[in-house]
Every structure is written in C-alpha cells, then in structure tokens.
Protein backbone atom coordinates (compact mmCIF):
# COMPACT_ATOMS: atom_id res chain seq x y z
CA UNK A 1 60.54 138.55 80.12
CA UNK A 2 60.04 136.48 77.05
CA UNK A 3 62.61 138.60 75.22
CA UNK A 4 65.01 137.64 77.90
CA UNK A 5 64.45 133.86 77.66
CA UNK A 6 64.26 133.32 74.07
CA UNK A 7 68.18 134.09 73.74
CA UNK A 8 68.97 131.76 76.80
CA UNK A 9 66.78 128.87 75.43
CA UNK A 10 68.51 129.15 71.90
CA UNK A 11 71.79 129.10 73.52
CA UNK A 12 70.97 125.91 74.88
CA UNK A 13 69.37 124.16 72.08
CA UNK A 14 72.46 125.35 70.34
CA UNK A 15 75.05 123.35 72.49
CA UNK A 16 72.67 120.56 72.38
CA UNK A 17 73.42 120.24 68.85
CA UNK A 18 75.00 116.89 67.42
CA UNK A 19 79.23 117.45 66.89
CA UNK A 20 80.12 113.73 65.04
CA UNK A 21 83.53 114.95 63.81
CA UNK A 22 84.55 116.37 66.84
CA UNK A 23 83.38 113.66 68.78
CA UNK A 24 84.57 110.88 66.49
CA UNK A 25 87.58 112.35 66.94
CA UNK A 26 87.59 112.49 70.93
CA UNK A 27 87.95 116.65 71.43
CA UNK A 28 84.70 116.81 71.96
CA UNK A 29 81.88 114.72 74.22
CA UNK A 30 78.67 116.25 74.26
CA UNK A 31 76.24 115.20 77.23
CA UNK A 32 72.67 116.25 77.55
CA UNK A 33 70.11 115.07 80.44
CA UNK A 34 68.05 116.35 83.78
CA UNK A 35 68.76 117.33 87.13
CA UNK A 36 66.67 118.35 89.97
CA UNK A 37 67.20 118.67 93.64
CA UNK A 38 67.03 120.94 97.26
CA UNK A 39 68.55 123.59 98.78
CA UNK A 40 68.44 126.24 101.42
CA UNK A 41 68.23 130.28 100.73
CA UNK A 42 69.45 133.13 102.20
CA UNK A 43 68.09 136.90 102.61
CA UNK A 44 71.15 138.95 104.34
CA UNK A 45 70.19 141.73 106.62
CA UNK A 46 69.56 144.64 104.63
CA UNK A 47 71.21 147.97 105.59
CA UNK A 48 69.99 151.60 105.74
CA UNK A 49 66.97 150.47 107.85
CA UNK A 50 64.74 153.67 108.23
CA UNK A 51 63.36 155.01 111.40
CA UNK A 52 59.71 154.05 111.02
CA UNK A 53 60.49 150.24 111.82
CA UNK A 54 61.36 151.10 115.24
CA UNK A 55 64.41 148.88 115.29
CA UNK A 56 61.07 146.35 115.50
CA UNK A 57 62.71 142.70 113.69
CA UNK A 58 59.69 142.76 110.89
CA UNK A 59 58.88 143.15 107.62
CA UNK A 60 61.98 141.18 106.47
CA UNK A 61 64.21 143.83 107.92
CA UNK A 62 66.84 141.10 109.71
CA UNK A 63 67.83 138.28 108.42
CA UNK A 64 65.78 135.61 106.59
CA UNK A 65 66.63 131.76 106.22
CA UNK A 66 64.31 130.04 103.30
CA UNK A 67 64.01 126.76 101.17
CA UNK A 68 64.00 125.96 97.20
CA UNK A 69 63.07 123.30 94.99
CA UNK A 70 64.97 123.10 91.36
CA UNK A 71 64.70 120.40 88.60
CA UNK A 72 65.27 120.81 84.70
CA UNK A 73 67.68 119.78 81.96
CA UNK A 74 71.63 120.78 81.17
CA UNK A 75 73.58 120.49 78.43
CA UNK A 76 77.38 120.21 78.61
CA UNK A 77 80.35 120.37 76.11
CA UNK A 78 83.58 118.82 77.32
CA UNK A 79 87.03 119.88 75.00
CA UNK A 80 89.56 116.77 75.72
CA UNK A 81 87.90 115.60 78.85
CA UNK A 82 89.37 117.70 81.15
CA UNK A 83 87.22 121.52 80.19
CA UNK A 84 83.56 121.52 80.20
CA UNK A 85 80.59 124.20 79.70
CA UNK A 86 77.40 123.50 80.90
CA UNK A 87 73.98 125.22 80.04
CA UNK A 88 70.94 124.57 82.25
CA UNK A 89 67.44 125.60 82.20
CA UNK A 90 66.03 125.19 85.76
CA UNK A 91 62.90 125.87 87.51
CA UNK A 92 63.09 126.86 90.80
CA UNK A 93 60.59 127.82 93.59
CA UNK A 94 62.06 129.56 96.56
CA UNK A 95 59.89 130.80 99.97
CA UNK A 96 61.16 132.92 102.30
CA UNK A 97 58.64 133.55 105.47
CA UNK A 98 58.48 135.46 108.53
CA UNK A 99 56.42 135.75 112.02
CA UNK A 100 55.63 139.91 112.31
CA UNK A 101 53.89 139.68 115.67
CA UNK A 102 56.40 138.16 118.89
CA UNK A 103 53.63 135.12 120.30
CA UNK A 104 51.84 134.86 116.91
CA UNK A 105 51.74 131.56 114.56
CA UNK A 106 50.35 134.92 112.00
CA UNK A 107 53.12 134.00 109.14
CA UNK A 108 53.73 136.34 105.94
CA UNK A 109 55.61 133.84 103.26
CA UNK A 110 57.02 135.13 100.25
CA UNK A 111 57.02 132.59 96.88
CA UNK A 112 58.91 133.15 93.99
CA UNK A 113 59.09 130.80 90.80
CA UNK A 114 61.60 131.85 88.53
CA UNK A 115 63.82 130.53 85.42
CA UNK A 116 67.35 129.46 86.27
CA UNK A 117 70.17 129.90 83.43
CA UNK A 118 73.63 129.22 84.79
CA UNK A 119 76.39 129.33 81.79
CA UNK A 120 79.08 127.19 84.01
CA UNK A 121 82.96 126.57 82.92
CA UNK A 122 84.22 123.39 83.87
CA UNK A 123 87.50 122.69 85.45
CA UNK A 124 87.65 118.50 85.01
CA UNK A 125 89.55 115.37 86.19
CA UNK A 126 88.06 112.22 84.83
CA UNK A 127 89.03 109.25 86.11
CA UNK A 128 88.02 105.86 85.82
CA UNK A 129 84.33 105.63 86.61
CA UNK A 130 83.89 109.07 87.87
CA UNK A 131 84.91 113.02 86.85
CA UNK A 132 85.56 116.02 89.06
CA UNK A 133 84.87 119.05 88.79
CA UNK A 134 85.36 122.79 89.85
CA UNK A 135 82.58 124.93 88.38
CA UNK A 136 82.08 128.93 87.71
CA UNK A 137 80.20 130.95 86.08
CA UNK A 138 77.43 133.63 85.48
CA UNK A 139 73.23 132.56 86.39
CA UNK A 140 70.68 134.76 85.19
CA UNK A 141 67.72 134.41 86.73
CA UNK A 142 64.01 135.55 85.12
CA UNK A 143 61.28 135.64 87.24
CA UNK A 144 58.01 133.52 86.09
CA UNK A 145 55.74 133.93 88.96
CA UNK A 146 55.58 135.39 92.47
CA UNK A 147 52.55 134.75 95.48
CA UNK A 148 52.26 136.78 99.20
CA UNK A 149 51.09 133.87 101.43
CA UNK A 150 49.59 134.53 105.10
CA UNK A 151 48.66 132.26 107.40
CA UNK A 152 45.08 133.23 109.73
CA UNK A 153 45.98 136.29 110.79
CA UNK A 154 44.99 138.01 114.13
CA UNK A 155 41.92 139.57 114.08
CA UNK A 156 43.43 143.16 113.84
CA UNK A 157 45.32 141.90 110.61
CA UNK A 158 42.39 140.11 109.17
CA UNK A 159 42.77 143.00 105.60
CA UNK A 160 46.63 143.05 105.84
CA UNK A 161 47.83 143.90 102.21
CA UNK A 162 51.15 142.22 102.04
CA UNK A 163 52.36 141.42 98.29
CA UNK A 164 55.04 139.91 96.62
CA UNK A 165 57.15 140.77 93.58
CA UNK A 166 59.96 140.17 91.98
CA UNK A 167 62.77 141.37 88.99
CA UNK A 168 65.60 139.81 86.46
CA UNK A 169 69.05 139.24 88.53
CA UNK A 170 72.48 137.74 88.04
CA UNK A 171 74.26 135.40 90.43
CA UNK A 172 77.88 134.37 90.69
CA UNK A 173 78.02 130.27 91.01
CA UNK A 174 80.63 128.22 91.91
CA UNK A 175 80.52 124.37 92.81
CA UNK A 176 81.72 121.57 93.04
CA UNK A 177 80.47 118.81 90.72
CA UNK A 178 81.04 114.77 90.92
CA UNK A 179 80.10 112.92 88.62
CA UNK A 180 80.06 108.67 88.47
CA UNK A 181 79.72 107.25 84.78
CA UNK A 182 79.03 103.88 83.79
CA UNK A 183 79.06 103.38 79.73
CA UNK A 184 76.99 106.52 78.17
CA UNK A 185 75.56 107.75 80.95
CA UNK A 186 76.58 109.84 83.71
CA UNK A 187 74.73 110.69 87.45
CA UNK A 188 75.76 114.04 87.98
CA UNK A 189 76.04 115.60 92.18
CA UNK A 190 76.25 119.10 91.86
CA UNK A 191 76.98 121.46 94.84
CA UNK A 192 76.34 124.77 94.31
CA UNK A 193 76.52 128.05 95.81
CA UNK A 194 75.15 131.19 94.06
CA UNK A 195 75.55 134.84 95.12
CA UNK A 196 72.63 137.73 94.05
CA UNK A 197 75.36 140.48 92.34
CA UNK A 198 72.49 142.61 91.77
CA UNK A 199 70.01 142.81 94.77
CA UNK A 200 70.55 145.69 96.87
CA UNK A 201 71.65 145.66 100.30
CA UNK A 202 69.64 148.98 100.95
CA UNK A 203 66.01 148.05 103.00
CA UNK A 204 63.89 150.38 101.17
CA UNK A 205 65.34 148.97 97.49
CA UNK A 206 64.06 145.38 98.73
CA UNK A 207 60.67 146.71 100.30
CA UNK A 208 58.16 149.19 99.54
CA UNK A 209 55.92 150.28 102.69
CA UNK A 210 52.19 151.33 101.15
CA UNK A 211 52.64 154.50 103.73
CA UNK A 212 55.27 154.78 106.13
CA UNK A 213 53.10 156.75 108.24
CA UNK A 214 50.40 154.16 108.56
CA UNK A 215 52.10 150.65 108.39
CA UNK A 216 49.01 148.62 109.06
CA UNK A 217 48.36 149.26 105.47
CA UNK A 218 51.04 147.26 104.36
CA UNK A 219 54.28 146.67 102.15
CA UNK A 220 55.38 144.51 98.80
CA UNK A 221 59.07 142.68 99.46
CA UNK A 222 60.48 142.59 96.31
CA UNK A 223 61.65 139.47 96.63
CA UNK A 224 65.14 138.08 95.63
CA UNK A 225 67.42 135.51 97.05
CA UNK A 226 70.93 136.78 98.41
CA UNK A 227 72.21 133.37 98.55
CA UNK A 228 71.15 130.46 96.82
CA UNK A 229 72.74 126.99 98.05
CA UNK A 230 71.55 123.62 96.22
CA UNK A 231 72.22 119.94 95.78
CA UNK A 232 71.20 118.62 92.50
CA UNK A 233 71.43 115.09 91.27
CA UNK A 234 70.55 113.81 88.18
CA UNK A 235 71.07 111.42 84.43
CA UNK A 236 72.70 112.19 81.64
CA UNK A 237 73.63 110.43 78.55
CA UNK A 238 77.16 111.55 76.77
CA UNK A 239 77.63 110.98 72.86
C-alpha cells in the first residue's frame, strides 16, 4: 500500500509548490487548503447470485444504502482563471450494514477507512465573488483500514465469523464545484459523484462464503463502494 501512496502524496506536494513568475504574471493562481464533509454510499445489487442463498435477501446479496465521512487537504492549479487541476488527499470512512435475520435488531456493519486521491480537471467561470465549476477526473482509492461490526446477536449466532476486507480501486468523479472568494481566500462547495470502475458486479467476486455448504460458519464482504456521493465544504487560500 505504501508503494501506492508515496507517488500520490509527491504528486501533491509537487503542485503545492510556489510558481511566482507564473503567478506574477496572472497564468497561473495556485490555491492550497482543507475540505471535509458527508455523503451517502451505494452497494448495487450484485449479479450471478449462486444457488446456496436461496434467493434469501442476506449477506449483502441485494442492494445496500450506506454513509461516509471525508475531510483532508487539496491543492489546485488554475491556467488563466478559467482551467483548474485539483489534487486531494482525503480520508474517508464509509459503513455499509445489513439486518440477516427478518424480526432481528442482529446487524452485520461493514467499515472501511481508506485514502482518497482524486486528480480532478477543472472546467471554470469566475465571476465576481464566486467561480464555477464542472469537474472530472480519475480517484484512486487505497485502503488503510477495514472492521466487521455486529450488533448482540441471537443466541444461535452468538460465534458468527463475519469479516471485513478490502482492495485498491479507481472511481470516475464528476461534480460540480462553487466556489465564493473574498480577497485570498476561497470556501469551496463541492458536489461529487464517484463511480467504482473496478468492483465487480459478480456476488461471489464481492463475498467469500467460509463453506457454502455450511453458511452458519460465515463469509468476508470484500468491501467496496459502487457509488460514492459527497458534499464537501471547506478554506482555501490562493497565491
């Protein structure tokens, strides 16, 4: 993993670099600062669903609505005001959960803390006091951490080995980004939406039963995000 985010990190601390002749100039405006926000997550229905669950809606086989919580710092280059790039490097924690048995309150949550690195282009209209924009671009996520989560389970569950893991993927973001500015500094609203390009949609690539002919013993979801949605605000300060 830490081969993965070295490159990522130096990319940022490269745009973050000082450009006085550019910028003395007015070609180039550099802008570094934090964000951090909300947002709701998506796990899509995953196809090929094998015969062992029954057609029983468990084990994250249907359709999963989560949360997330992001904050971290950006960096963005903007060539003649009106085309941008922005770098960020944002922690996120995302939970997905599910009830397996109908009546229960037994829950199974999935947790997942992972290292955000969208590379965004910036499509801009600045006007006076504020600048618009149309974003796009590539996010590579790393994974840092993941946790299985159960609440009291019923007494027939009480040793229910349920785990959680999780792997490198790539999203597609777009967004839409406004952006009020008084003097130097800026108070960025980003709304994003971000789609997995490398999960796959087949059930038994996103979970792994411990035996398919006992399932009390248990699965892992390897757990990814099929759509990410967030609202980030935050402060920057442009040089």
């Amino acid at each position: 993993m830490n081969r993965r985010i070295a490159p990522a990190i130096a990319l940022l601390l490269a745009l973050a670099l000082p450009v006085p002749a550019f910028a003395g100039w007015g070609i180039v405006d550099l802008e570094i600062g934090a964000k951090g926000g909300a947002g709701g997550t998506l796990w899509t229905k995953p196809t090929n669903q094998p015969a062992y669950l029954g057609n029983q809606d468990w084990a994250f086989s249907q359709r999963r609505g989560g949360w997330s919580g992001t904050g971290g710092l950006y960096v963005q280059l903007r060539l003649l005001k009106c085309l941008g790039i922005e770098v960020d490097a944002l922690i996120e924690e995302n939970r997905i959960r599910e009830t397996p048995l109908s009546g229960s309150t037994w829950e199974l949550t999935a947790k997942a803390i992972t290292l955000h690195v969208p590379v965004l282009i910036q499509g801009l209209l600045p006007l006076p006091g504020v600048r618009i924009g149309i974003v796009a671009g590539p996010e590579f996520v790393f994974p840092v951490s993941t946790s299985a989560l159960q609440s009291t389970p019923p007494l027939n569950y009480t040793a229910y080995p349920f785990k959680v893991d999780s792997k490198f993927a790539t999203y597609l973001t777009v967004g839409l980004n406004i952006t009020p500015t008084i003097g130097h500094l800026s108070i960025p609203v980003d709304l994003r939406a971000s789609y997995n390009l490398t999960q796959s949609s087949k059930y038994e690539d996103r979970v792994t039963w411990n035996s398919v002919a006992d399932l009390t013993k248990g699965f892992t979801i390897h757990y990814q995000d099929t759509w990410d949605f967030r609202l980030l605000i935050g402060l920057g300060y442009s040089f």
